[in-house]
N, C-alpha and C. Protein backbone atom coordinates (compact mmCIF):
# COMPACT_ATOMS: atom_id res chain seq x y z
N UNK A 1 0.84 -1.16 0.00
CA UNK A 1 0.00 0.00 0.00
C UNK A 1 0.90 1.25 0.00
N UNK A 2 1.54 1.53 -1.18
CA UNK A 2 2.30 2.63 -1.41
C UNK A 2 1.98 4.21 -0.87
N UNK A 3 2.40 4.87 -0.50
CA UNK A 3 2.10 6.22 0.42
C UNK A 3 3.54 6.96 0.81
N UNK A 4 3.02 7.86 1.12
CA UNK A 4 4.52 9.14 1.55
C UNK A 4 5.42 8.82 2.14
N UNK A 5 4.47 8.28 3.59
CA UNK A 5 5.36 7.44 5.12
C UNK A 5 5.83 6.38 4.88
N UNK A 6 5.70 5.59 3.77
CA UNK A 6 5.98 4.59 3.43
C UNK A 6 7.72 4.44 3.63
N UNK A 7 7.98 3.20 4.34
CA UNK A 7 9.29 2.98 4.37
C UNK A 7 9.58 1.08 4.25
N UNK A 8 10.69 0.61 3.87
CA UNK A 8 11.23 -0.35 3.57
C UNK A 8 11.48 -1.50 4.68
N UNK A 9 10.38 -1.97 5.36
CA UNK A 9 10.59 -2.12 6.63
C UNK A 9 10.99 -3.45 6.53
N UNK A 10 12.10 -3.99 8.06
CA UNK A 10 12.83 -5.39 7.57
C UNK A 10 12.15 -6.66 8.45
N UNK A 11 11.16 -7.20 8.16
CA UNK A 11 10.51 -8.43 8.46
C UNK A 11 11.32 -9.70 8.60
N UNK A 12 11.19 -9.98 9.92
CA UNK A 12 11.95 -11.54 10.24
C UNK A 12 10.76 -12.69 9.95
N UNK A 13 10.98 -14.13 9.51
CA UNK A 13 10.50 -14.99 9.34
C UNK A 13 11.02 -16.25 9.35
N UNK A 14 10.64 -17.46 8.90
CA UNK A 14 10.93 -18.54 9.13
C UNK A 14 11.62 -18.82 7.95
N UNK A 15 12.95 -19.05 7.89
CA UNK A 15 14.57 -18.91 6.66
C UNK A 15 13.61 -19.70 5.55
N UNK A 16 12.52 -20.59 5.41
CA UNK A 16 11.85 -21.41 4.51
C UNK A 16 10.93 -20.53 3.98
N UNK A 17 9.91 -19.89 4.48
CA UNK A 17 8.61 -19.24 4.33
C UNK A 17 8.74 -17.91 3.93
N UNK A 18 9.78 -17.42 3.10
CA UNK A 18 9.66 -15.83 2.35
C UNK A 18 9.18 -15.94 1.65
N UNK A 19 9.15 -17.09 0.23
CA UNK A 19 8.45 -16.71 -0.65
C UNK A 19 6.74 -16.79 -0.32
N UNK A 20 6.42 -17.47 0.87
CA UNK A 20 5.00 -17.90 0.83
C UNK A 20 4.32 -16.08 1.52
N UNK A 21 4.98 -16.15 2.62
CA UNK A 21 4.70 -14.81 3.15
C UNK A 21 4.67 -14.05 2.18
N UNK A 22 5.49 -13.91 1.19
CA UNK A 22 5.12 -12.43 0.07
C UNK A 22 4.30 -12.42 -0.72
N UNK A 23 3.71 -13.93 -0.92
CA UNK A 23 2.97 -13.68 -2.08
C UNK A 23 1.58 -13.44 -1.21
N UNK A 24 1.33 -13.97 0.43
CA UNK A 24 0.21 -13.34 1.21
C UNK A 24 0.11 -12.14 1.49
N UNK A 25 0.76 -11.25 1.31
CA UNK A 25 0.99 -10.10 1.89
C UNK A 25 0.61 -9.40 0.42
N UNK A 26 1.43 -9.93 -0.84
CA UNK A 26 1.16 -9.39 -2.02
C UNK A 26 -0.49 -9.57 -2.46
N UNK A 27 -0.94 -10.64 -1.55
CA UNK A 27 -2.61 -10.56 -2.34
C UNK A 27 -3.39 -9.74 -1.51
N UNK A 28 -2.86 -8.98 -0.29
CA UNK A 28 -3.42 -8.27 0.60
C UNK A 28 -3.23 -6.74 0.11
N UNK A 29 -2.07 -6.54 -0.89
CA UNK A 29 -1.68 -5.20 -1.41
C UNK A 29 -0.58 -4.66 -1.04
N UNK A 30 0.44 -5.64 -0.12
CA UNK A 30 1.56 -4.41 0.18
C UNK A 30 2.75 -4.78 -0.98
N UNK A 31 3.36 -3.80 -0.95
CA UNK A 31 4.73 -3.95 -1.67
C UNK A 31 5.63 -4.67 -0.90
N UNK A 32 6.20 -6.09 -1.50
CA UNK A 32 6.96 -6.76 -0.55
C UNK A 32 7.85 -7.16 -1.61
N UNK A 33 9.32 -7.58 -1.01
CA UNK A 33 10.33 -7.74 -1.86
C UNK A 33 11.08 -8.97 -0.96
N UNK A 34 11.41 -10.09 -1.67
CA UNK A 34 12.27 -10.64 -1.33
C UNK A 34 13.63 -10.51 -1.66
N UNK A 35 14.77 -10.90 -1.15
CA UNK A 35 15.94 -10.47 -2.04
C UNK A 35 16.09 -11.83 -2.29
N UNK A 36 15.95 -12.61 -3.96
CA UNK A 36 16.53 -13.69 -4.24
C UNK A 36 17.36 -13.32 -5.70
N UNK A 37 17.71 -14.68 -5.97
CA UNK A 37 17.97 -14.42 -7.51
C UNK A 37 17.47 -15.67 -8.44
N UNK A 38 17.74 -15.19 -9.95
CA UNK A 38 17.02 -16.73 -10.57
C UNK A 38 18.31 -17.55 -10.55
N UNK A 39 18.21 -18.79 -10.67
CA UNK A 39 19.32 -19.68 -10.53
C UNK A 39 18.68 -20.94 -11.29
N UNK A 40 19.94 -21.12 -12.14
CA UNK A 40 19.72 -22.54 -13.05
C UNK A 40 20.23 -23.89 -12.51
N UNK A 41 19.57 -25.24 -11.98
CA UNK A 41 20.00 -26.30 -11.53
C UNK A 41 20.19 -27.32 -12.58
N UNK A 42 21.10 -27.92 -12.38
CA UNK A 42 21.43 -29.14 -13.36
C UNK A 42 21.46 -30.15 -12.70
N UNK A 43 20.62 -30.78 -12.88
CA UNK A 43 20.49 -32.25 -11.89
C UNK A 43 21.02 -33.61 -12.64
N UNK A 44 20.97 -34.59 -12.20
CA UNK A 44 21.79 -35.50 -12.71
C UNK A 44 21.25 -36.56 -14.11
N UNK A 45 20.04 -36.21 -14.24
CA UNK A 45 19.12 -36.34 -15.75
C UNK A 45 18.97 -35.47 -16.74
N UNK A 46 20.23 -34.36 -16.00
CA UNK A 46 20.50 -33.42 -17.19
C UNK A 46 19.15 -32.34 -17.50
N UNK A 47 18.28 -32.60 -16.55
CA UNK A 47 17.12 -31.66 -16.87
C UNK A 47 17.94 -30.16 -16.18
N UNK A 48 17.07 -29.04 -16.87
CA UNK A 48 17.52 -27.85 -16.19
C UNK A 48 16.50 -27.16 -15.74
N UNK A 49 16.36 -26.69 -14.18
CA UNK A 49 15.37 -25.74 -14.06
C UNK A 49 15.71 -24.26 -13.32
N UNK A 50 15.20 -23.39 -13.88
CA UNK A 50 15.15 -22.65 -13.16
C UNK A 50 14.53 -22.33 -11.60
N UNK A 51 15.67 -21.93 -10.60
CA UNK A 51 14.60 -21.41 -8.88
C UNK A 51 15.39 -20.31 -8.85
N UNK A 52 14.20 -20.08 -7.69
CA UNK A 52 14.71 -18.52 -7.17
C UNK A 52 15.41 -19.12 -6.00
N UNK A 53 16.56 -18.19 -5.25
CA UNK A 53 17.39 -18.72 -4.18
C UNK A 53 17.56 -17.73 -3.78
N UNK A 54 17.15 -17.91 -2.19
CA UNK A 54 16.41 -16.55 -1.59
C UNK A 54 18.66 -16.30 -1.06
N UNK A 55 18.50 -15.06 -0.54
CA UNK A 55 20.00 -14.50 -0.79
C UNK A 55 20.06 -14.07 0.99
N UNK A 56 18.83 -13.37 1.47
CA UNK A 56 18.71 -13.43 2.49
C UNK A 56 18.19 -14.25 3.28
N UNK A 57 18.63 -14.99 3.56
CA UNK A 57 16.80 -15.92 4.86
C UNK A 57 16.35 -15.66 5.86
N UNK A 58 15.65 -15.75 5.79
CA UNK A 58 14.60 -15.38 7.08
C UNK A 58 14.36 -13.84 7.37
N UNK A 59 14.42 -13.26 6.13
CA UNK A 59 14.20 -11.43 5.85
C UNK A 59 13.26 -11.17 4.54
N UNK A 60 12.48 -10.32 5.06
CA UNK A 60 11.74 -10.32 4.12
C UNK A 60 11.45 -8.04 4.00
N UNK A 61 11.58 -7.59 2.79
CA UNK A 61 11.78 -6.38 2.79
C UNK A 61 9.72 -5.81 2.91
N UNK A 62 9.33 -5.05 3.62
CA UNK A 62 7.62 -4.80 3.37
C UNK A 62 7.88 -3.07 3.16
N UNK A 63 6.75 -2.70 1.90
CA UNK A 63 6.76 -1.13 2.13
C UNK A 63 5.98 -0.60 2.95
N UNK A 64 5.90 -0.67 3.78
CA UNK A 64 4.54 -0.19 5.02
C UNK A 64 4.64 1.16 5.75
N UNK A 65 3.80 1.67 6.26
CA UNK A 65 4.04 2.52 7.51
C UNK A 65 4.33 2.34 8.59
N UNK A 66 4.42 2.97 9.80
CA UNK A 66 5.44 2.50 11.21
C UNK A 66 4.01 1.92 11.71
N UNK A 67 2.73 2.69 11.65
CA UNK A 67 1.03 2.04 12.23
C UNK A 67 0.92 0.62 11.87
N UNK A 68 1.46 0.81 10.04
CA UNK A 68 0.71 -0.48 9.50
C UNK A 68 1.41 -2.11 9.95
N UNK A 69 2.71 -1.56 10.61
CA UNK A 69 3.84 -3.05 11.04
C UNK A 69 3.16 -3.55 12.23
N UNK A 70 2.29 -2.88 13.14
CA UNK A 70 1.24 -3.71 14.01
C UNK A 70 0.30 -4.96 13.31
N UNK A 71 -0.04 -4.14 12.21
CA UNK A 71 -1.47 -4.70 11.51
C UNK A 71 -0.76 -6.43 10.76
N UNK A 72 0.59 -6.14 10.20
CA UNK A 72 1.48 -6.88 9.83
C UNK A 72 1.48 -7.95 10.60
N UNK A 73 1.83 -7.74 11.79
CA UNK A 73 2.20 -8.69 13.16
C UNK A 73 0.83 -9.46 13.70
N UNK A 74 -0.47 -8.62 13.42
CA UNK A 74 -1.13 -9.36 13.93
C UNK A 74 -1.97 -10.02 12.71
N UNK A 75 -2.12 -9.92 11.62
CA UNK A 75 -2.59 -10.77 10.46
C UNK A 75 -1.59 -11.76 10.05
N UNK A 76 -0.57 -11.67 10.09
CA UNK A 76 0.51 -12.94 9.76
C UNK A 76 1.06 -13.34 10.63
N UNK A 77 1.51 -14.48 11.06
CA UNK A 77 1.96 -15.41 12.33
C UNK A 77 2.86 -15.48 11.93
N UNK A 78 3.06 -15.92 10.48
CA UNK A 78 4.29 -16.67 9.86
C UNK A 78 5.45 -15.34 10.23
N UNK A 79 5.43 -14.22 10.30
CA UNK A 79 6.20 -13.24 10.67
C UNK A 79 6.10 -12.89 12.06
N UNK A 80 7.64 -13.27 12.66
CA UNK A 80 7.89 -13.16 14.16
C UNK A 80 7.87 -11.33 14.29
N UNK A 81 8.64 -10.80 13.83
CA UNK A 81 8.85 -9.46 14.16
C UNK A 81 9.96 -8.76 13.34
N UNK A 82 9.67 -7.57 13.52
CA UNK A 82 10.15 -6.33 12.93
C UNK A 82 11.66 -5.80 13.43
N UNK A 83 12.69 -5.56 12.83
CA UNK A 83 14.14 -5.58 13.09
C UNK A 83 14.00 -4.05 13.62
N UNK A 84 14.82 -4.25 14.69
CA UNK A 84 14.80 -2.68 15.36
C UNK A 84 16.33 -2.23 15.12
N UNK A 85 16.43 -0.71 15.29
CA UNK A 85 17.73 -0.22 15.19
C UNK A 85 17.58 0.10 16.57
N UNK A 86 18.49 -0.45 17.27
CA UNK A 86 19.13 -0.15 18.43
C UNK A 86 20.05 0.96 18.46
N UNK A 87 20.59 1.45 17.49
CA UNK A 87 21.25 2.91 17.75
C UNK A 87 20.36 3.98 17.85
N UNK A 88 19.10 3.86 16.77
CA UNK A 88 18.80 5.06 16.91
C UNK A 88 17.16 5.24 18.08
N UNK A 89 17.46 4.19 18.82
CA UNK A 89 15.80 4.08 19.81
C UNK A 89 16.64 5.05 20.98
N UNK A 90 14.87 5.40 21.25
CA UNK A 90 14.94 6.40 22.34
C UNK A 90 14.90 5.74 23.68
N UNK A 91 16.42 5.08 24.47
CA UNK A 91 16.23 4.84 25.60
C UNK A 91 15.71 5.17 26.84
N UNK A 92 15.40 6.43 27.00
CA UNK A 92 14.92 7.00 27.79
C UNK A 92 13.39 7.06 28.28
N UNK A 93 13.20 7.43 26.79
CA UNK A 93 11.32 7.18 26.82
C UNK A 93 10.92 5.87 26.73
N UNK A 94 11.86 4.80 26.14
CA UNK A 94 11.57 3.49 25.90
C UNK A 94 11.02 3.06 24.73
N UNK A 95 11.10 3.97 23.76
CA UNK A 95 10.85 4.11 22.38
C UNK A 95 11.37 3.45 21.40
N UNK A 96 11.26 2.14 20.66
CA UNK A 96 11.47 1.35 19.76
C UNK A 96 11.62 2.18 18.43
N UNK A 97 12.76 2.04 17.59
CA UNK A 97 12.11 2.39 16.55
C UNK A 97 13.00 1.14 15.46
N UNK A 98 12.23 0.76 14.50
CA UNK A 98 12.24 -0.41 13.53
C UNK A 98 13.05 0.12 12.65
N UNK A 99 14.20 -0.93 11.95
CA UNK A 99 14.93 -0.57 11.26
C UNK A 99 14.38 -0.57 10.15
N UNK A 100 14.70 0.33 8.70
CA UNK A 100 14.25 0.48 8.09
C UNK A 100 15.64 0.82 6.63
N UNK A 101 14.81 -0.02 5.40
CA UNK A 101 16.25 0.27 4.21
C UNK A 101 15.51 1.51 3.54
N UNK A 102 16.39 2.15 2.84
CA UNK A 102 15.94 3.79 2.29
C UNK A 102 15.60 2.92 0.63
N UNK A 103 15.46 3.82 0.19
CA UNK A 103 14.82 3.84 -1.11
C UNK A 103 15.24 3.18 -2.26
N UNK A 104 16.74 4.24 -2.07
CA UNK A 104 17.90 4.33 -2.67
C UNK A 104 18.50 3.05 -2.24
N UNK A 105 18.74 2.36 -1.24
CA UNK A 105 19.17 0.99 -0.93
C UNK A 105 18.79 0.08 -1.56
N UNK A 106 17.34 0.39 -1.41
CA UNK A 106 16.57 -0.88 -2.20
C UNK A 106 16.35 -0.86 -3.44
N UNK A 107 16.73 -0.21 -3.98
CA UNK A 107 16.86 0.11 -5.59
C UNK A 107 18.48 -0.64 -5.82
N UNK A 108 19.20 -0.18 -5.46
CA UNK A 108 20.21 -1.17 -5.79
C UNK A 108 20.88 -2.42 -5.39
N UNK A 109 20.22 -2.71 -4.02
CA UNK A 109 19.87 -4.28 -4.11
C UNK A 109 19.26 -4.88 -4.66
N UNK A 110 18.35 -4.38 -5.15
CA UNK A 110 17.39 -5.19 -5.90
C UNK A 110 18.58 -4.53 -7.89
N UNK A 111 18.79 -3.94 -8.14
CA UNK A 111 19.66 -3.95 -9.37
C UNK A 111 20.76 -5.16 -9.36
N UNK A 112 21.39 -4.88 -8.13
CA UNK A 112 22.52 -6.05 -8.09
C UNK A 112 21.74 -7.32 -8.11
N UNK A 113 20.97 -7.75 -7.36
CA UNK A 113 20.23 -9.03 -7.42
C UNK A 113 19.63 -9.45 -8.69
N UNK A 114 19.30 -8.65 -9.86
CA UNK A 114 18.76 -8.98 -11.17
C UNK A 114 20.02 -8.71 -12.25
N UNK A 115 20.88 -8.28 -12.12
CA UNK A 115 21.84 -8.04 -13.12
C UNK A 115 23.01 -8.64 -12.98
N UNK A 116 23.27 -9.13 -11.49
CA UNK A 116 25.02 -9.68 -11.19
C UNK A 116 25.25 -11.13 -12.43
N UNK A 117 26.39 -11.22 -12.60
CA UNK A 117 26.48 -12.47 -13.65
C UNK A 117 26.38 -13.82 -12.78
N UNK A 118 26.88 -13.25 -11.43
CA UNK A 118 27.63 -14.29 -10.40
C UNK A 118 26.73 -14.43 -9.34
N UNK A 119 26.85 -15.63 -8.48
CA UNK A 119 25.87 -15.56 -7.42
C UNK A 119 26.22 -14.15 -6.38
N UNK A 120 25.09 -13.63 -5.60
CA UNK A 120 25.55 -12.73 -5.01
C UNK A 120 25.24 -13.02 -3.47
N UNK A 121 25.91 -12.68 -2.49
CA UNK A 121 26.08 -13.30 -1.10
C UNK A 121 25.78 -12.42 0.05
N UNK A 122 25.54 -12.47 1.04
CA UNK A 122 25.00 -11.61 2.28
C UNK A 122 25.79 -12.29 3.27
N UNK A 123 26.08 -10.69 4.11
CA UNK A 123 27.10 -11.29 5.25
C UNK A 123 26.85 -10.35 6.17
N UNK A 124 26.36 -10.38 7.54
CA UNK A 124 26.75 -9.50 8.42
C UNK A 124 27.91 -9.38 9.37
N UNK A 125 28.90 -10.39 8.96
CA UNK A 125 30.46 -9.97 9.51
C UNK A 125 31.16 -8.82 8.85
N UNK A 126 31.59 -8.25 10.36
CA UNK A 126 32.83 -6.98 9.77
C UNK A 126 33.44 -7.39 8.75
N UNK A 127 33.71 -6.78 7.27
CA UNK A 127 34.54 -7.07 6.22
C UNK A 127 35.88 -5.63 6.71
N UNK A 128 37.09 -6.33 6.02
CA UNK A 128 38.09 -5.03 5.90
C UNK A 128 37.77 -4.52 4.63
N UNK A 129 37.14 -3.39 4.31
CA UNK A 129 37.04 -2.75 3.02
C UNK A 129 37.61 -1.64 2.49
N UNK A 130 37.89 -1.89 1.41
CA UNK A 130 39.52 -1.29 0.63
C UNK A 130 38.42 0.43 0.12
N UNK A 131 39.37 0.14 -1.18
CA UNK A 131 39.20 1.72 -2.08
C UNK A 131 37.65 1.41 -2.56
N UNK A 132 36.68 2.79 -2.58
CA UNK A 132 35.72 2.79 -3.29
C UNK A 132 36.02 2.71 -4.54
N UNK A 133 34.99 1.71 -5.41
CA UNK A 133 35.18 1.53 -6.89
C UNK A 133 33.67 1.88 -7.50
N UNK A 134 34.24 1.65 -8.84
CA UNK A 134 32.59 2.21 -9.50
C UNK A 134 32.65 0.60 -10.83
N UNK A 135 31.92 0.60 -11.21
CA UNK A 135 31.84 -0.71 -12.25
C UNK A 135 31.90 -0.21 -13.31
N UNK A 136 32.69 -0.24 -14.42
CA UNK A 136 33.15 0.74 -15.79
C UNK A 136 32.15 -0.26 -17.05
N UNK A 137 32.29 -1.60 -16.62
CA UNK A 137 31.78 -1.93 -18.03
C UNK A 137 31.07 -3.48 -17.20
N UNK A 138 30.10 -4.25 -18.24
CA UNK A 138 29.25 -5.44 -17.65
C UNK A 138 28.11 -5.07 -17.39
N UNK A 139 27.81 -5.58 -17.17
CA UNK A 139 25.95 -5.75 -16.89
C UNK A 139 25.51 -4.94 -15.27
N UNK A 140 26.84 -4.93 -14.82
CA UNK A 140 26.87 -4.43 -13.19
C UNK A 140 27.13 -2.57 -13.50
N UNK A 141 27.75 -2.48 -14.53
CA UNK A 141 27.96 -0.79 -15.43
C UNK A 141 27.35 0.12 -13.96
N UNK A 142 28.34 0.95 -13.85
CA UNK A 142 27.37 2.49 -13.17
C UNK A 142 27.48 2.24 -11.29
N UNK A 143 27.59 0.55 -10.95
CA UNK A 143 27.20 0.08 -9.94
C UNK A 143 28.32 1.42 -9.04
N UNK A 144 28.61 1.63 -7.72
CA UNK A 144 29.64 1.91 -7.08
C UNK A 144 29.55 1.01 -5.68
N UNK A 145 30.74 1.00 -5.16
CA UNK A 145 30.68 0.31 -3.84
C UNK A 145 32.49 0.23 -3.50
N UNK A 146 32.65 -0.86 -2.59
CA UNK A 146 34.11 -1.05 -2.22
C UNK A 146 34.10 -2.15 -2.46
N UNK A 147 35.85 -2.15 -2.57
CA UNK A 147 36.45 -3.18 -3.45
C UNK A 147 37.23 -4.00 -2.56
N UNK A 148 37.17 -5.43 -2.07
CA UNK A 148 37.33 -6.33 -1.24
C UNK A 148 37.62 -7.46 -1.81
N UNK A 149 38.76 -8.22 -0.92
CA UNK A 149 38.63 -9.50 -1.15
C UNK A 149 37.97 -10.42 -0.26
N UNK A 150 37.45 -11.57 -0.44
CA UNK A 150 36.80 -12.40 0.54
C UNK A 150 37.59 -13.78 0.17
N UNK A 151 37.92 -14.24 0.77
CA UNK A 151 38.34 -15.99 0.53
C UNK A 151 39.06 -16.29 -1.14
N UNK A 152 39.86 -15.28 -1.25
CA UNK A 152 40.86 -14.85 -1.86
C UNK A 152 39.92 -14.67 -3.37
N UNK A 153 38.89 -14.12 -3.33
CA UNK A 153 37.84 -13.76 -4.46
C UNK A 153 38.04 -11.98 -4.33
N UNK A 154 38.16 -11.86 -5.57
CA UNK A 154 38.15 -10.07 -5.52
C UNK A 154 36.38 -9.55 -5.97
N UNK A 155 35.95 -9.10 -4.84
CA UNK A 155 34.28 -8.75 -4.74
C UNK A 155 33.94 -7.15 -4.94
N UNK A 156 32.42 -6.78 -4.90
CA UNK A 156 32.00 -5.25 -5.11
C UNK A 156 30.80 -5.25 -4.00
N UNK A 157 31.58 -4.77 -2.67
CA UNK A 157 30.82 -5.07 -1.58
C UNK A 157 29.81 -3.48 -1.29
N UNK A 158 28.51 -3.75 -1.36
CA UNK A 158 27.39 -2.90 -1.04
C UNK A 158 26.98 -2.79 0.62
N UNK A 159 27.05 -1.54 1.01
CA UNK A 159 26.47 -1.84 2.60
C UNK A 159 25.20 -1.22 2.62
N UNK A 160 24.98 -1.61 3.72
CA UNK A 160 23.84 -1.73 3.51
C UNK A 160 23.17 -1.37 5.51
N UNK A 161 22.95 -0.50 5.62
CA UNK A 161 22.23 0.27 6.95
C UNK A 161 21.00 -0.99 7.25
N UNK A 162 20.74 -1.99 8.50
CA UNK A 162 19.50 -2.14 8.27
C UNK A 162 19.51 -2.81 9.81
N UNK A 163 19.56 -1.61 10.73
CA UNK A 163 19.38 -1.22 12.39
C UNK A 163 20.81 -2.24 12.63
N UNK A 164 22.12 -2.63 11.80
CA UNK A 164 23.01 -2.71 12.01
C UNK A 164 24.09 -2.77 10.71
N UNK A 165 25.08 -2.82 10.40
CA UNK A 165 25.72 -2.65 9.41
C UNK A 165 25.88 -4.32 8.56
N UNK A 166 25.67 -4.53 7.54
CA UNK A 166 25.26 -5.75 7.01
C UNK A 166 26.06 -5.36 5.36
N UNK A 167 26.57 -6.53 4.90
CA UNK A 167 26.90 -6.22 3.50
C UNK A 167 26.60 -7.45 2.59
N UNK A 168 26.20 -6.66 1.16
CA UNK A 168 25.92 -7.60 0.16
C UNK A 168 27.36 -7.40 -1.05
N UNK A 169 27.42 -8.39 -1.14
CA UNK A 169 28.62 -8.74 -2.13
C UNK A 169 28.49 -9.71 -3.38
N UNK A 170 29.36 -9.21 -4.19
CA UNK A 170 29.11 -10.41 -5.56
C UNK A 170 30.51 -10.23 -6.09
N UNK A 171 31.22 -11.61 -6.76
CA UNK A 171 32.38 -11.76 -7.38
C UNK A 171 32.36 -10.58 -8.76
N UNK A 172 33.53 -9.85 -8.45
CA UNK A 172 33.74 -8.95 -10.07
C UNK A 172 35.35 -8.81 -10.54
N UNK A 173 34.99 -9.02 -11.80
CA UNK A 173 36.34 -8.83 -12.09
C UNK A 173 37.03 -7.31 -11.87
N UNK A 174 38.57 -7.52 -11.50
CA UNK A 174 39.68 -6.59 -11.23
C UNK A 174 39.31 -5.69 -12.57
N UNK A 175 39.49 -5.94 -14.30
CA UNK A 175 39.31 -5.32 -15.26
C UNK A 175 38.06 -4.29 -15.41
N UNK A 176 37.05 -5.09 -14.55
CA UNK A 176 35.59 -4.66 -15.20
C UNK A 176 35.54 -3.30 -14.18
N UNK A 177 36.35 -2.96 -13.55
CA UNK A 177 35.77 -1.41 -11.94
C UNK A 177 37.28 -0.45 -12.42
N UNK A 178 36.75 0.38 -12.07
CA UNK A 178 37.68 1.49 -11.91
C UNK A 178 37.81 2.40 -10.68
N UNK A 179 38.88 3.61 -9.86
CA UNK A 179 38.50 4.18 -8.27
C UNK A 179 38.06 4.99 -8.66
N UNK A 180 37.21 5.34 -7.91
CA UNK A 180 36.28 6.63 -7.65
C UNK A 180 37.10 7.53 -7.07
N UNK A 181 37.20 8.62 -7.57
CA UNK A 181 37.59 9.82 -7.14
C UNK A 181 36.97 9.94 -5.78
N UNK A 182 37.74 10.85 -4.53
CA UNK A 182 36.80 11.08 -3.22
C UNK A 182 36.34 12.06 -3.48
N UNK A 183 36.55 13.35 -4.19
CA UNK A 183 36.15 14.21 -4.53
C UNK A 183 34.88 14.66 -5.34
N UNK A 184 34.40 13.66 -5.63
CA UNK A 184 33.07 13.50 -6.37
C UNK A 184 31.81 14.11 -5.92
């Protein structure tokens, strides 16, 4: 149910039940996003099928208002609860407030998730992250982020705010990025 207040709110669930939850929520009207990707299996009869392979589990992205994540909680079971940012709640008054991805986040997670060539991976461990890069050429073109290695793979790691620091990453080639000026 798209609107002004509308924000990207981060729904916990059962690591199995994202796709079922979205498509309930989708026949109810909200904007819900899973983060998966399509993925081709080759099984041993040589058949090929396409699945989706969810990237996060047990997260599910809803566009809602801060009112409507009650209404959320109490029409769906299958959803335990709503991810809070603990930095920015008001301890004092005792004021919760739910973490939430911006706009702009979710626009390019969801770009990287439909365009990467390579599987793309989620991690909420501290990464050491190098020089900001930008993606010069590929299907990833325009992307920016930092440039990391992981398990001796050279990656294009996206962070990602979501009531703690979390990063999405995908294998890219050294050729295909160029540094970003800081001055930009």
């Amino acid at each position: 149910m798209p609107g002004q207040d509308n924000k990207w709110y981060i729904a916990e669930c059962k690591p199995t039940k994202e796709r079922t939850i979205r498509s309930s929520l989708e026949r109810a009207g909200y904007t819900v996003y899973v983060a998966s990707q399509r993925e081709t299996r080759v099984y041993a009869s040589r058949n090929r099928h396409e699945v989706e392979k969810v990237v996060i589990p047990g997260k599910i992205f809803i566009n809602t208002t801060e009112s409507g994540i009650w209404n959320i909680l109490l029409d769906y079971p299958g959803i335990y609860r709503f991810m809070i940012n603990r930095a920015a709640a008001d301890h004092e008054k005792g004021k919760r407030v739910y973490a939430h991805v911006s706009e702009a986040e979710m626009q390019q997670l969801q770009y990287v998730l439909n365009n990467a060539p390579n599987p793309v991976m989620f991690t909420a461990n501290g990464l050491t992250l190098g020089q900001q890069i930008e993606v010069a050429r590929g299907p990833l073109k325009g992307l920016k982020g930092e440039l990391a290695k992981i398990e001796n793979v050279t990656c294009i790691v996206l962070k990602m705010e979501m009531g703690e620091r979390n990063y999405v990453f995908t294998e890219i080639s050294i050729q295909d990025v160029k540094p970003l000026d800081i001055q930009q």
